[in-house]
N, C-alpha and C. Protein backbone atom coordinates (compact mmCIF):
# COMPACT_ATOMS: atom_id res chain seq x y z
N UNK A 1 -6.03 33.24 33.79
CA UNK A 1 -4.73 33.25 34.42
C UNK A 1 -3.84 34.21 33.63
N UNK A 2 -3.26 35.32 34.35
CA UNK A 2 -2.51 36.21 33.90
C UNK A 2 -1.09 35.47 33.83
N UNK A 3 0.48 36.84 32.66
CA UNK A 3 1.61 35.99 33.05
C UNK A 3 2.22 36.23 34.75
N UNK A 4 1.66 36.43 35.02
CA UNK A 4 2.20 36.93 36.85
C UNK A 4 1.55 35.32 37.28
N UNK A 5 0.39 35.31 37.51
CA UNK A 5 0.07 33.90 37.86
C UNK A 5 0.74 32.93 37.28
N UNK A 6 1.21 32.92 35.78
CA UNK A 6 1.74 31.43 35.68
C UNK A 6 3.36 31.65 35.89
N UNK A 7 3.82 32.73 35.59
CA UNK A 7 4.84 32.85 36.56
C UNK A 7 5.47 32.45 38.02
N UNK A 8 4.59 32.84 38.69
CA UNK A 8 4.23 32.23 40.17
C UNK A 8 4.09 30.65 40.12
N UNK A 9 2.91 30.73 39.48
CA UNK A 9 2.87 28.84 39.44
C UNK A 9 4.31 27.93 39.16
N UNK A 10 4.82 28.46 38.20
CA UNK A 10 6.15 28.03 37.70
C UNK A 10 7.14 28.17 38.60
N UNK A 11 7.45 29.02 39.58
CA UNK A 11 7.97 29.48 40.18
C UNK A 11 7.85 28.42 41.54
N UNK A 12 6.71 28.35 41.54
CA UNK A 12 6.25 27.36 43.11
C UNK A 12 6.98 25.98 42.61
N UNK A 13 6.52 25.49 41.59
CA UNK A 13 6.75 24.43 40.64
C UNK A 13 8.10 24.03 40.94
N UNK A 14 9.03 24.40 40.49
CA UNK A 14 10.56 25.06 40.58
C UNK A 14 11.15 24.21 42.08
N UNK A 15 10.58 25.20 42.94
CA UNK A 15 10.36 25.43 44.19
C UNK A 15 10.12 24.20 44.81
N UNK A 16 8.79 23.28 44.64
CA UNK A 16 8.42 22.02 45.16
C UNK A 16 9.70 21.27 45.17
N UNK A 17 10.33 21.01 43.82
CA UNK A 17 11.19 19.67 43.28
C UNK A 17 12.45 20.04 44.89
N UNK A 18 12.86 21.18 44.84
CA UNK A 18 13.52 21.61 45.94
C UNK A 18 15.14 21.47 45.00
N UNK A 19 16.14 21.91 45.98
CA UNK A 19 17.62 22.13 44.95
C UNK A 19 17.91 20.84 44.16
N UNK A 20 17.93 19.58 45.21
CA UNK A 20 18.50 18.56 45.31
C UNK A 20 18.08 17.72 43.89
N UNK A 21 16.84 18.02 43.99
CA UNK A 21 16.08 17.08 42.70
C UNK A 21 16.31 17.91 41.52
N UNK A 22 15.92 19.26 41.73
CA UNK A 22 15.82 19.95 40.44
C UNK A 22 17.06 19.70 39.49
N UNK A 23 18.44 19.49 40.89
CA UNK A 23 19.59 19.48 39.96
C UNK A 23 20.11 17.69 39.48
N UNK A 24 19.32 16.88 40.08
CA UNK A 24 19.29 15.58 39.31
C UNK A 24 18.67 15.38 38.33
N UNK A 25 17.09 16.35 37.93
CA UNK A 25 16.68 16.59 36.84
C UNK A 25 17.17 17.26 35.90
N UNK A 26 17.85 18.08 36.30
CA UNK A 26 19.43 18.80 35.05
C UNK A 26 19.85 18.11 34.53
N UNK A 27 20.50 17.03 35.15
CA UNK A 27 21.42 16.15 34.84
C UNK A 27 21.19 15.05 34.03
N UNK A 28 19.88 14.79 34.72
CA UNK A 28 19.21 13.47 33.26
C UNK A 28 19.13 14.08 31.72
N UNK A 29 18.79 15.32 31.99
CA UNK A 29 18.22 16.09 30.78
C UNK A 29 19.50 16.31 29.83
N UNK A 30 20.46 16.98 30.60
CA UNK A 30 21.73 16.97 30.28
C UNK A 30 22.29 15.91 29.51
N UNK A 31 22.23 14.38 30.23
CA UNK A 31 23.09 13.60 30.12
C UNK A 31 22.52 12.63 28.80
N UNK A 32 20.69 13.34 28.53
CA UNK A 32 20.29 12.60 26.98
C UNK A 32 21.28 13.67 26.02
N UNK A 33 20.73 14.98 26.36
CA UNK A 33 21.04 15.98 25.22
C UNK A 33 22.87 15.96 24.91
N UNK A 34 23.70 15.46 25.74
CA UNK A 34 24.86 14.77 25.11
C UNK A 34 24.87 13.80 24.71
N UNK A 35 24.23 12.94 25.13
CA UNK A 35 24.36 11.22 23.79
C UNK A 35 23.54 11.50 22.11
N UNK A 36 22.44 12.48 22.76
CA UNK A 36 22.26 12.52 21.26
C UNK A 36 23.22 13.34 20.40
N UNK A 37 23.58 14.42 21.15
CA UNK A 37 24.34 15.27 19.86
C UNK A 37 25.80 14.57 19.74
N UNK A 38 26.32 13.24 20.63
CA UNK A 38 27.48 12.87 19.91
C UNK A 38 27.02 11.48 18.74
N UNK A 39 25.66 11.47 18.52
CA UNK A 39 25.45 10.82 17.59
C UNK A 39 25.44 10.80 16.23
N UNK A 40 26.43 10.69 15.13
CA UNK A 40 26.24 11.23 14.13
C UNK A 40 25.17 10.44 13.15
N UNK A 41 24.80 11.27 12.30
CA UNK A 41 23.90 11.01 11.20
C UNK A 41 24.20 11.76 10.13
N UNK A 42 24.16 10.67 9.08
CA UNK A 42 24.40 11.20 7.58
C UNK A 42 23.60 12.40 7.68
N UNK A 43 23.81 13.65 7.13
CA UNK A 43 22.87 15.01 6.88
C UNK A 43 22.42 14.31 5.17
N UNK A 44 22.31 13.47 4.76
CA UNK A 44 22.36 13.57 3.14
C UNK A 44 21.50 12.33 2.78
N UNK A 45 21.64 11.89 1.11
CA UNK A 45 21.21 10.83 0.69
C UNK A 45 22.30 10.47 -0.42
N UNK A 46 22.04 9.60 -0.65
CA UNK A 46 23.11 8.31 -1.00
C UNK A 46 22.54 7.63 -2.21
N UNK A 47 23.10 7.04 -3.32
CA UNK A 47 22.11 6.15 -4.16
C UNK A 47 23.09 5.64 -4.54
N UNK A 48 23.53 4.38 -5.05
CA UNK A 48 24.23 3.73 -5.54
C UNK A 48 25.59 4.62 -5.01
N UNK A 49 26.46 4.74 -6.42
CA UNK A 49 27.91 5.49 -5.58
C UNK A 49 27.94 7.12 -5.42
N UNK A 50 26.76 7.41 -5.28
CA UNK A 50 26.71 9.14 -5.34
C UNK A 50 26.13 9.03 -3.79
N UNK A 51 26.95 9.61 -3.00
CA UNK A 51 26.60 10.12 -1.72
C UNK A 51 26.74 12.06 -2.24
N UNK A 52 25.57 11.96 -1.16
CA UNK A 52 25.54 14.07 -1.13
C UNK A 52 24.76 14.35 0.20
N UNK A 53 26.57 14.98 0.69
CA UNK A 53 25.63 15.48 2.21
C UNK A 53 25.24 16.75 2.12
N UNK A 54 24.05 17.12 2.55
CA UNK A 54 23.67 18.47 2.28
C UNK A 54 24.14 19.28 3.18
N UNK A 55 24.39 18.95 4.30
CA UNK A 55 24.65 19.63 5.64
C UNK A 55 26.29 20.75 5.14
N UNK A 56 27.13 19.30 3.94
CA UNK A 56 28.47 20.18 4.13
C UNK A 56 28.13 20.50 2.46
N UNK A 57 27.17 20.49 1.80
CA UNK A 57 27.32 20.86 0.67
C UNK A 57 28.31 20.08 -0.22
N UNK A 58 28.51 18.90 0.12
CA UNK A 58 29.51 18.29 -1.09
C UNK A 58 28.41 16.73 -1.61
N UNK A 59 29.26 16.69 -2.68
CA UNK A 59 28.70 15.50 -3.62
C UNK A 59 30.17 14.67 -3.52
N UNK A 60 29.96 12.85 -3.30
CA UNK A 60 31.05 12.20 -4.24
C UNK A 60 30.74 11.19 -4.32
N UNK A 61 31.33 10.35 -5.78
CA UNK A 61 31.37 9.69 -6.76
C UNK A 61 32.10 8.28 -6.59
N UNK A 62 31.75 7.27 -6.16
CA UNK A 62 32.71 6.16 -5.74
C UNK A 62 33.83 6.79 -4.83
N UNK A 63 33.73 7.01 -3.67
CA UNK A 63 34.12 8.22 -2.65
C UNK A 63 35.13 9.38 -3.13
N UNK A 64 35.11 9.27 -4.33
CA UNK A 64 35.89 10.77 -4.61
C UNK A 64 34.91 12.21 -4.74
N UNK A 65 35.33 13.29 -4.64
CA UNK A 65 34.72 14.51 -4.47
C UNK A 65 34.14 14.90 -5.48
N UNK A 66 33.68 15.53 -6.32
CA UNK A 66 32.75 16.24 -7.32
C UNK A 66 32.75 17.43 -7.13
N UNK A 67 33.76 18.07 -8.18
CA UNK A 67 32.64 20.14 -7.57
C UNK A 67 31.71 19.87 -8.81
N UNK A 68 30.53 20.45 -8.22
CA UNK A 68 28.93 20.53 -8.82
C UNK A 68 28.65 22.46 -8.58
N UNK A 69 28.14 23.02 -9.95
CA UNK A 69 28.13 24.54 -9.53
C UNK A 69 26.36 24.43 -8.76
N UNK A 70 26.31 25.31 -8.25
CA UNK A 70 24.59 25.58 -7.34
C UNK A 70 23.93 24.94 -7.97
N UNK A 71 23.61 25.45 -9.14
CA UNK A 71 22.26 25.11 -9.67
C UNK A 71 22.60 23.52 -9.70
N UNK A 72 23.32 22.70 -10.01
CA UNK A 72 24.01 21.03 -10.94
C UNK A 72 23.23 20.70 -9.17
N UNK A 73 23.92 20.98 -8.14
CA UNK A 73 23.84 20.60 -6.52
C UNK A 73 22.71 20.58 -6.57
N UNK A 74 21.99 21.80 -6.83
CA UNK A 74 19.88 22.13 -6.10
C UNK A 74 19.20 20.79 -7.31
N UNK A 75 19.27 20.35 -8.56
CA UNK A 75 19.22 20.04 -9.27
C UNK A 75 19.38 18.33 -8.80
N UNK A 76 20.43 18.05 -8.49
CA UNK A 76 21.00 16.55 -7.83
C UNK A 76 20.53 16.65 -6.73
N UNK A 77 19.98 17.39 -5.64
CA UNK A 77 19.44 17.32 -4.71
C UNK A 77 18.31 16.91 -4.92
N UNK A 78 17.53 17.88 -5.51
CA UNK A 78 15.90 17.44 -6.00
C UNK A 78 15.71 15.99 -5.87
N UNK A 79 16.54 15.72 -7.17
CA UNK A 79 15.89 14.44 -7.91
C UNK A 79 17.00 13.45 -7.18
N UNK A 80 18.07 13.80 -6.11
CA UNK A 80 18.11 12.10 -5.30
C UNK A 80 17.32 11.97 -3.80
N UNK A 81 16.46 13.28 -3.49
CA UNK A 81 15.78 12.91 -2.45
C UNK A 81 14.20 12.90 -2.91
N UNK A 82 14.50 12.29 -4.45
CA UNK A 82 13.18 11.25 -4.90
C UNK A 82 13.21 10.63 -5.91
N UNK A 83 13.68 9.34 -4.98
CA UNK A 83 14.58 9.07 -6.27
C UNK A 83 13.26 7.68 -7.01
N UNK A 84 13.52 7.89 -8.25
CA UNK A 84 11.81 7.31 -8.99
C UNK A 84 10.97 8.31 -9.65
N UNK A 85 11.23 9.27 -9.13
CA UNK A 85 10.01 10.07 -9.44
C UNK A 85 10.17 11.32 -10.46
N UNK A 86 9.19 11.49 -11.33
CA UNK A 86 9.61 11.66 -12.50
C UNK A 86 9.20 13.04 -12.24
N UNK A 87 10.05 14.07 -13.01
CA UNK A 87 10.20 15.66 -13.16
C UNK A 87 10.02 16.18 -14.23
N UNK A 88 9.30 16.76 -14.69
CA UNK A 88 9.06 17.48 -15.89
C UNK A 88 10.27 18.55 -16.03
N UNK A 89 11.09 18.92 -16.92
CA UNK A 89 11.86 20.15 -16.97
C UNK A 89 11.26 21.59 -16.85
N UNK A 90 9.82 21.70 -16.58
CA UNK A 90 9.59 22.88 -16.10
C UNK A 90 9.12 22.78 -14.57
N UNK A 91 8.74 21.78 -13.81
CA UNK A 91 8.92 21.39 -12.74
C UNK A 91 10.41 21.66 -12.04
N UNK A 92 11.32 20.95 -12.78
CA UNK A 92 12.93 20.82 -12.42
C UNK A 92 13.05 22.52 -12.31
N UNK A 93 13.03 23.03 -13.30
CA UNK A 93 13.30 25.01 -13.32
C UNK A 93 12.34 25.64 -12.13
N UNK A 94 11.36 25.42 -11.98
CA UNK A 94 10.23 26.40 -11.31
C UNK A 94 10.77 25.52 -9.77
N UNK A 95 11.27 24.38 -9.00
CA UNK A 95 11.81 24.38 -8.36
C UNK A 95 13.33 24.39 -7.74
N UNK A 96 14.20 24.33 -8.60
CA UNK A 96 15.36 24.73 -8.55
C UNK A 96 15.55 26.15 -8.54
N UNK A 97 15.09 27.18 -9.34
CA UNK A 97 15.51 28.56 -10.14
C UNK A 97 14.76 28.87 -9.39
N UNK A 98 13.26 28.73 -8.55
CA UNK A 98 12.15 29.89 -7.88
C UNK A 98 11.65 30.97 -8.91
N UNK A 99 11.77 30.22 -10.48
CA UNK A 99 10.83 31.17 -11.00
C UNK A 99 10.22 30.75 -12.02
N UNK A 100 9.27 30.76 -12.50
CA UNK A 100 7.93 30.53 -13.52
C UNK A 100 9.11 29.78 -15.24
N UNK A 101 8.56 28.78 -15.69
CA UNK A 101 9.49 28.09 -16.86
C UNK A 101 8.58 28.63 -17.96
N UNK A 102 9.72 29.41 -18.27
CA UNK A 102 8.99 30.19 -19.55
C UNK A 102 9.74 29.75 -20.86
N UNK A 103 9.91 28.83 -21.16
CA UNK A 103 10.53 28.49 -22.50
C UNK A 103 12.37 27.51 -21.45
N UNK A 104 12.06 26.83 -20.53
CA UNK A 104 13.27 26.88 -20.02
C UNK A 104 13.79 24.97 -20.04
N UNK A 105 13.49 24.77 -21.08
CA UNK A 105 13.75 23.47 -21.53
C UNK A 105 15.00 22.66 -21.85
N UNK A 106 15.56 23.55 -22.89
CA UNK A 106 16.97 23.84 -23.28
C UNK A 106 18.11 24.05 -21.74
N UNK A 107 17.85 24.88 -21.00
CA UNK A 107 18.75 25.05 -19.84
C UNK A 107 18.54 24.25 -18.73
N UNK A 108 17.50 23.01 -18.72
CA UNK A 108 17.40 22.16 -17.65
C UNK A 108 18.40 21.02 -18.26
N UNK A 109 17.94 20.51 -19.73
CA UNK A 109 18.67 19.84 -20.23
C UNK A 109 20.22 20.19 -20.67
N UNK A 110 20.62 21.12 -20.46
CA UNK A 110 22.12 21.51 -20.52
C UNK A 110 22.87 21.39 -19.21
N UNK A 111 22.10 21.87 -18.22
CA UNK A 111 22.46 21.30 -17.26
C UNK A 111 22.23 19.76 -16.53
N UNK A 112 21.45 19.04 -16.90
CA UNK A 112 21.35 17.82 -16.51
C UNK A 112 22.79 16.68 -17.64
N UNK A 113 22.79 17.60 -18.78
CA UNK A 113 23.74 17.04 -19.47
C UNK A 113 25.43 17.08 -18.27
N UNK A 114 25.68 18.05 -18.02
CA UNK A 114 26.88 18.76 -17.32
C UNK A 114 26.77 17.44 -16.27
N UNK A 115 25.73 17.35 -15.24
CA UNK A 115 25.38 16.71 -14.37
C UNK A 115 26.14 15.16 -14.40
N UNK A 116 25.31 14.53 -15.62
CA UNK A 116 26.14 13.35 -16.10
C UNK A 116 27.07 13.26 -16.57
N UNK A 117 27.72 14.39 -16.61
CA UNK A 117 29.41 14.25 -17.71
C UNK A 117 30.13 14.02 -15.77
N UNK A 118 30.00 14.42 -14.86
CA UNK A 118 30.00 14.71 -13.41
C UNK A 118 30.22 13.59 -12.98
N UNK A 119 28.91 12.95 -13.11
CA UNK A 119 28.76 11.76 -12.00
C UNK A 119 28.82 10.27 -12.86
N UNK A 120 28.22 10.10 -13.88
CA UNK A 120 28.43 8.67 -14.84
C UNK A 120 29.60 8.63 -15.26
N UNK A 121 30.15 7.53 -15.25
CA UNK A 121 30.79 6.72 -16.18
C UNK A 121 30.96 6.80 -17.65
N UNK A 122 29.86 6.30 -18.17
CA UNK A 122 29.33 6.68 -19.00
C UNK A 122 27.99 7.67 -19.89
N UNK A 123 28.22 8.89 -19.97
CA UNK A 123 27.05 10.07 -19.58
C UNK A 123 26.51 9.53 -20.65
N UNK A 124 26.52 8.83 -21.82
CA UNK A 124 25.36 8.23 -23.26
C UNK A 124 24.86 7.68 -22.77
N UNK A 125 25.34 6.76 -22.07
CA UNK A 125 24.09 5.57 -21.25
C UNK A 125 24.40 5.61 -19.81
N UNK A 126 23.18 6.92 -19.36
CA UNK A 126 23.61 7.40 -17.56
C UNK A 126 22.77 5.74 -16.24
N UNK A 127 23.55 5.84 -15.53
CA UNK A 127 22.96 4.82 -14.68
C UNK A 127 22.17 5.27 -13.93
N UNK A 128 22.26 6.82 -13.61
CA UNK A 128 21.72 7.48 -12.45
C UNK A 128 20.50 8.55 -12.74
N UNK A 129 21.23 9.56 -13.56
CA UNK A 129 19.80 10.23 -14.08
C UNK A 129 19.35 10.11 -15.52
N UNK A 130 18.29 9.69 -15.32
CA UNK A 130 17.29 8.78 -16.55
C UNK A 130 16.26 10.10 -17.28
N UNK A 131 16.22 9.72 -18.75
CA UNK A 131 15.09 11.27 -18.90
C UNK A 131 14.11 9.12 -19.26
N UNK A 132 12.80 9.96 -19.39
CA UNK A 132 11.75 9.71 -19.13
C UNK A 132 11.16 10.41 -20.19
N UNK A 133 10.87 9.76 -21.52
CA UNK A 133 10.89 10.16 -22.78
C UNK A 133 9.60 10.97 -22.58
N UNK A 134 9.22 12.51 -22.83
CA UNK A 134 7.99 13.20 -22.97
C UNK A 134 7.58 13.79 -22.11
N UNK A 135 8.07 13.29 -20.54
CA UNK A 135 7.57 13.47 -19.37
C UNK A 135 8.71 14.06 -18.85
N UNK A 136 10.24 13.77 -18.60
CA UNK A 136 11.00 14.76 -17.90
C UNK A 136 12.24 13.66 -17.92
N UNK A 137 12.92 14.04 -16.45
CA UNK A 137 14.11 13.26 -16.04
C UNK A 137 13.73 12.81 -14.09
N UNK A 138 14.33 11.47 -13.99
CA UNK A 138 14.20 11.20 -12.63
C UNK A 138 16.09 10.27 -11.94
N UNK A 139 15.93 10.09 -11.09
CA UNK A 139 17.02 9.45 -10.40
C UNK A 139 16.46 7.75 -10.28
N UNK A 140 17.45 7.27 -11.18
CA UNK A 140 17.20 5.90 -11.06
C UNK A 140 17.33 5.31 -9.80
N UNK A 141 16.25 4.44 -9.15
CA UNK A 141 17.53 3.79 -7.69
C UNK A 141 18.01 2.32 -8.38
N UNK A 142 19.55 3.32 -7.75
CA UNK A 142 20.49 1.66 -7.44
C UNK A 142 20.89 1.28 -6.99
């Protein structure tokens, strides 16, 4: 079957339902594709009092706002959409940064420091991001 034939076919297709139906079949189609898009849904994830919608790019803190620079955001993103799961700091760099951790230990942990001065309470004893003595840092759930 060439596109001329399924053209045609489609065309007949079209054709069968006749005006009347085709345009009550508009209308159903129509009348999902507006209930869903006035449905909202969080774009984000949430853990204890840190909501972060990704959709608008913001983070906040017992509902107040947070500016977080890129990297602190790609970084808090990672590790609250898994949250448990443990990251090595050259894991954390080679997916945040998109490039190979060549000695980049020091700058995950400077920034994960920044992170918790951000979002804890208390950044000496963080509630939220946990290092994981030897192995890395993860997002506690709470």
């Amino acid at each position: 079957m060439d596109g001329c034939e399924i053209s045609r076919d489609a065309a007949y297709k079209v054709n069968a339902l006749g005006p009347r139906n085709l345009a009550l079949a508009c209308e159903k189609v129509n009348a999902r594709l507006i209930h869903v898009s006035t449905d909202y849904v969080f774009p984000g994830v949430a853990n204890g009092g840190i909501a972060l919608d990704d959709a608008a790019k913001s983070v906040t803190v017992d509902g107040e706002g947070v500016s977080l620079t890129p990297i602190e955001y790609n970084i808090l993103l990672l590790l609250m959409k898994n949250p448990g799961r443990v990251f090595s700091t050259s894991q954390i760099y080679e997916l945040v940064w998109n490039d190979p951790s060549l000695g980049s230990e020091n700058t995950v942990a400077v920034h994960i420091r920044h992170l918790r001065e951000k979002l804890e309470i208390d950044p000496a004893n963080p509630r939220y991001i946990k290092v994981v003595w030897g192995l890395g840092y993860k997002m506690e759930k709470v």
